[in-house]
N, C-alpha and C. Protein backbone atom coordinates (compact mmCIF):
# COMPACT_ATOMS: atom_id res chain seq x y z
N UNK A 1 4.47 1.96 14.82
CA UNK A 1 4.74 2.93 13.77
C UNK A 1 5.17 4.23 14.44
N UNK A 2 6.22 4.73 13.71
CA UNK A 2 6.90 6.05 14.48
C UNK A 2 5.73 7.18 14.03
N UNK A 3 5.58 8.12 15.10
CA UNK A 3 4.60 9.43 14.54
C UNK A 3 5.41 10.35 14.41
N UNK A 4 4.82 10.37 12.85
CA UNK A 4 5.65 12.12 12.02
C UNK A 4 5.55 13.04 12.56
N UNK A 5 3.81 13.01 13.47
CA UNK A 5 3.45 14.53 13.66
C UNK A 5 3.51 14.58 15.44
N UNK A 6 2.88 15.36 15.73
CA UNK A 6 2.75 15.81 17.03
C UNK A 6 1.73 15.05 17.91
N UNK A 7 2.04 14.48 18.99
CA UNK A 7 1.22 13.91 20.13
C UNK A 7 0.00 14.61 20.01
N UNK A 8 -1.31 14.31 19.77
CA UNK A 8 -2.22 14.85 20.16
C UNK A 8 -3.21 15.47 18.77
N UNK A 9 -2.29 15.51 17.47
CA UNK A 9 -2.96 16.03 16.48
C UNK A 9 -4.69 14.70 16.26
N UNK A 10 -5.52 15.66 15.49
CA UNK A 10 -6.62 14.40 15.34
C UNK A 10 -6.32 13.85 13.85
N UNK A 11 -6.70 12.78 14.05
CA UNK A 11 -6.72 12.14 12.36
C UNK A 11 -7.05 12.98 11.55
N UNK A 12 -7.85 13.40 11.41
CA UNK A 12 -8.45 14.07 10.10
C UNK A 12 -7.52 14.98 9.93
N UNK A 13 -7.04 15.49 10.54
CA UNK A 13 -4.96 16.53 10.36
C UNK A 13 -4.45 15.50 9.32
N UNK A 14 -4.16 14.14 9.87
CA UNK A 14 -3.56 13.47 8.77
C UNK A 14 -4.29 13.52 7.40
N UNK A 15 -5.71 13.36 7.01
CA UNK A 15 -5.87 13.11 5.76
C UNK A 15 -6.43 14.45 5.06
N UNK A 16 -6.02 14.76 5.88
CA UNK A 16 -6.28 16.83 5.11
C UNK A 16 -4.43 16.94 4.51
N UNK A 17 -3.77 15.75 4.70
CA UNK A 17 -2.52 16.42 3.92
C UNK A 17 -2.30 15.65 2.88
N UNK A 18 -1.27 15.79 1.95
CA UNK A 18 -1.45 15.47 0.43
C UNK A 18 -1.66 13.92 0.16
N UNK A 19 -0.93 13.36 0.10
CA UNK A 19 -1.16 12.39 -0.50
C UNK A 19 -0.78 10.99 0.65
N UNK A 20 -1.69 10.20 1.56
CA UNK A 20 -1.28 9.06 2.49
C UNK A 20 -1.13 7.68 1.88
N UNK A 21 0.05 7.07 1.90
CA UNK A 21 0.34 6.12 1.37
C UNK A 21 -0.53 4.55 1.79
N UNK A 22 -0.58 4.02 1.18
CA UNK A 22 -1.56 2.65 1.39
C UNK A 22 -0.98 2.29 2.36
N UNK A 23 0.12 1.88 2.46
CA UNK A 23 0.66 1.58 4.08
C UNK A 23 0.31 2.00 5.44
N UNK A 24 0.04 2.78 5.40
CA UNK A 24 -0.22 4.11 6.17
C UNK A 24 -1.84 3.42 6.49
N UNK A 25 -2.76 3.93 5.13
CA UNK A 25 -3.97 4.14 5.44
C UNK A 25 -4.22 1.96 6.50
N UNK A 26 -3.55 0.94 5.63
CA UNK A 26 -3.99 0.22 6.17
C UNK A 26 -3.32 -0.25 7.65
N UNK A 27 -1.94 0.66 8.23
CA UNK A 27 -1.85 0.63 9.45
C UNK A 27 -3.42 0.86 10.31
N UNK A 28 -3.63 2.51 10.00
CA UNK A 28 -5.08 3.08 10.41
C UNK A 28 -5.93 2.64 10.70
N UNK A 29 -6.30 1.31 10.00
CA UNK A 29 -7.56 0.83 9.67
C UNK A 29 -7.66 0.04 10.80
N UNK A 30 -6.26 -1.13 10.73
CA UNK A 30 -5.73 -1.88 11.74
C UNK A 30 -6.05 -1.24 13.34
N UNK A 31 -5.73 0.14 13.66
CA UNK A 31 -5.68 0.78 14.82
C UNK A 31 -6.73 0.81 15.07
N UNK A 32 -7.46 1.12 14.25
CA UNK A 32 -9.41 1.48 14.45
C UNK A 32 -9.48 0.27 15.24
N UNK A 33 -9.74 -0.68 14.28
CA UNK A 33 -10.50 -1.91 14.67
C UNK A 33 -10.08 -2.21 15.91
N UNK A 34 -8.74 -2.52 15.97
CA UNK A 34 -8.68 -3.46 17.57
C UNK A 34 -9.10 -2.08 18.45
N UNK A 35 -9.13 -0.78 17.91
CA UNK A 35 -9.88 -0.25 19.50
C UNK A 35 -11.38 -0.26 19.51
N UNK A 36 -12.12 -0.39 18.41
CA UNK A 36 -13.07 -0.97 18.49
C UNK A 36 -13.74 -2.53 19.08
N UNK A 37 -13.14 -2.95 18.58
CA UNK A 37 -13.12 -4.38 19.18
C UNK A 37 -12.84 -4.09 21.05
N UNK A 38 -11.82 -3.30 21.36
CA UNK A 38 -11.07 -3.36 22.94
C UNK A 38 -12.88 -3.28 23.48
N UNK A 39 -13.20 -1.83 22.99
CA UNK A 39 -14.32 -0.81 23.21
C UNK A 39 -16.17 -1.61 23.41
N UNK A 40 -16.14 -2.59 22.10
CA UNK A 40 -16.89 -3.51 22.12
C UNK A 40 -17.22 -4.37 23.26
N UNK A 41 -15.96 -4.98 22.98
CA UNK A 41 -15.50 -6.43 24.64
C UNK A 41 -16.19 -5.60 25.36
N UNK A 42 -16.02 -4.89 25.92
CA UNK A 42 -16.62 -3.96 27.62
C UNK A 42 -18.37 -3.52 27.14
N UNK A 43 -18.87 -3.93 26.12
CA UNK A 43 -19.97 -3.62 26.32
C UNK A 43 -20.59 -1.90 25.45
N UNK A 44 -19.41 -0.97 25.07
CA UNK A 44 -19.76 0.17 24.73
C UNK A 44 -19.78 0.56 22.84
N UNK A 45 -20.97 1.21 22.71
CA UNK A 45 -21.38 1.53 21.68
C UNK A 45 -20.39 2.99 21.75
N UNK A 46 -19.36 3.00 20.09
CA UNK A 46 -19.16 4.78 20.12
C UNK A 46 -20.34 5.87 19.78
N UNK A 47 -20.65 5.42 18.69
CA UNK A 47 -22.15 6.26 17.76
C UNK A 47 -21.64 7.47 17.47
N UNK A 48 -20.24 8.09 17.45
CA UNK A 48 -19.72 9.35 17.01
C UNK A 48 -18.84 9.24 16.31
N UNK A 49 -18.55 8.63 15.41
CA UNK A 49 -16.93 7.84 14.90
C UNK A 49 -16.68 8.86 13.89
N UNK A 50 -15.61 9.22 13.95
CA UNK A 50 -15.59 10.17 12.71
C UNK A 50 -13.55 10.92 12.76
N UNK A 51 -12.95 11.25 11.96
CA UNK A 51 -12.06 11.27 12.03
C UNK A 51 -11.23 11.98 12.99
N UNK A 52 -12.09 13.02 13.80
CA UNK A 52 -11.91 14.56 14.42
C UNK A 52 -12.13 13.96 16.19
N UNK A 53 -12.66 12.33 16.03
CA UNK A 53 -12.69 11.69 17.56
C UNK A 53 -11.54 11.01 17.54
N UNK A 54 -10.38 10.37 16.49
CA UNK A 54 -9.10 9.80 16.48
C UNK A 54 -7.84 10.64 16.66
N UNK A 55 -7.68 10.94 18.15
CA UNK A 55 -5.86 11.27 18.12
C UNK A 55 -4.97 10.19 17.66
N UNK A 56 -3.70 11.07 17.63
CA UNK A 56 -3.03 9.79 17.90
C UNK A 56 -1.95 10.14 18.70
N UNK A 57 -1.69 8.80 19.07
CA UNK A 57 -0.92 8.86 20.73
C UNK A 57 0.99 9.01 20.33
N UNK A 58 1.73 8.77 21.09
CA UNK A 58 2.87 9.20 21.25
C UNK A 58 3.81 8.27 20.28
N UNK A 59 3.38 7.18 20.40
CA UNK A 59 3.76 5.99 19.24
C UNK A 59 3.61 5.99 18.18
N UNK A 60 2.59 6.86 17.36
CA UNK A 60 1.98 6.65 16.07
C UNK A 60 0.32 6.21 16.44
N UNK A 61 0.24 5.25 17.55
CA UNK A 61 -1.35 4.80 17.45
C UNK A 61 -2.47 5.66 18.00
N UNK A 62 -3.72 5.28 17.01
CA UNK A 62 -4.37 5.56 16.80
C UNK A 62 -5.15 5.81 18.30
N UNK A 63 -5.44 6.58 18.97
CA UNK A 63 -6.55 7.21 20.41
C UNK A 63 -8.30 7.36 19.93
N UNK A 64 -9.12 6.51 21.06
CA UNK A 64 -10.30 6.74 20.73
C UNK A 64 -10.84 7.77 21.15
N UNK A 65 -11.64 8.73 20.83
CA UNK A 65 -11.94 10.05 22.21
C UNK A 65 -13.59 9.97 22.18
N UNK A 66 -13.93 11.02 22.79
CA UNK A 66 -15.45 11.59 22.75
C UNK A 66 -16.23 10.15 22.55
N UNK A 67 -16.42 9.95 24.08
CA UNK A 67 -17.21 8.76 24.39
C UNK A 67 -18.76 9.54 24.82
N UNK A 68 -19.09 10.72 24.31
CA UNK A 68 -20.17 11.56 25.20
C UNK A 68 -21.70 10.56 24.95
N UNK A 69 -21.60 10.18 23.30
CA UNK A 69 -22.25 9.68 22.97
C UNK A 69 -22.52 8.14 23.04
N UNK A 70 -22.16 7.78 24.04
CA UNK A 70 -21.66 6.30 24.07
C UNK A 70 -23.25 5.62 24.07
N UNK A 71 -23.05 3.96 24.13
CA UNK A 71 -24.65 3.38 24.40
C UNK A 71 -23.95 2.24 25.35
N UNK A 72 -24.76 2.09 25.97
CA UNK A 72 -24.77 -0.08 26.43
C UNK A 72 -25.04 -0.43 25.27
N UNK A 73 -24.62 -1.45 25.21
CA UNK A 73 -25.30 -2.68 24.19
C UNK A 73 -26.12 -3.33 25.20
């Protein structure tokens, strides 16, 4: 997916603006998961998830950040 906005903005930039199309939101959802899942495989808990820890990268996809809070499983 092409990004509208700027390298580096956090998600929650995106849904602070008017109106995000279902397309959109279920790209998002899509991005979450498999980096959850990547994040999982290796063993790591996020425990901070929240919209203001999702950049997004140069492509459109979705970036995980602020691992401060991380756990082992």
């Amino acid at each position: 997916m092409k990004n509208s906005v700027n390298y580096g903005h956090n998600f929650f930039s995106i849904l602070s603006w008017s109106i995000v199309s279902a397309a959109i939101c279920i790209y998002y959802v899509f991005e979450l998961c498999s980096a959850l899942k990547k994040v999982h495989a290796q063993g790591i808990l996020h425990r901070d998830l929240k919209p203001q820890n999702l950049l997004l990268s140069k492509n459109g996809g979705l970036l995980l950040t602020d691992f401060g809070g991380t756990k082992d499983e």
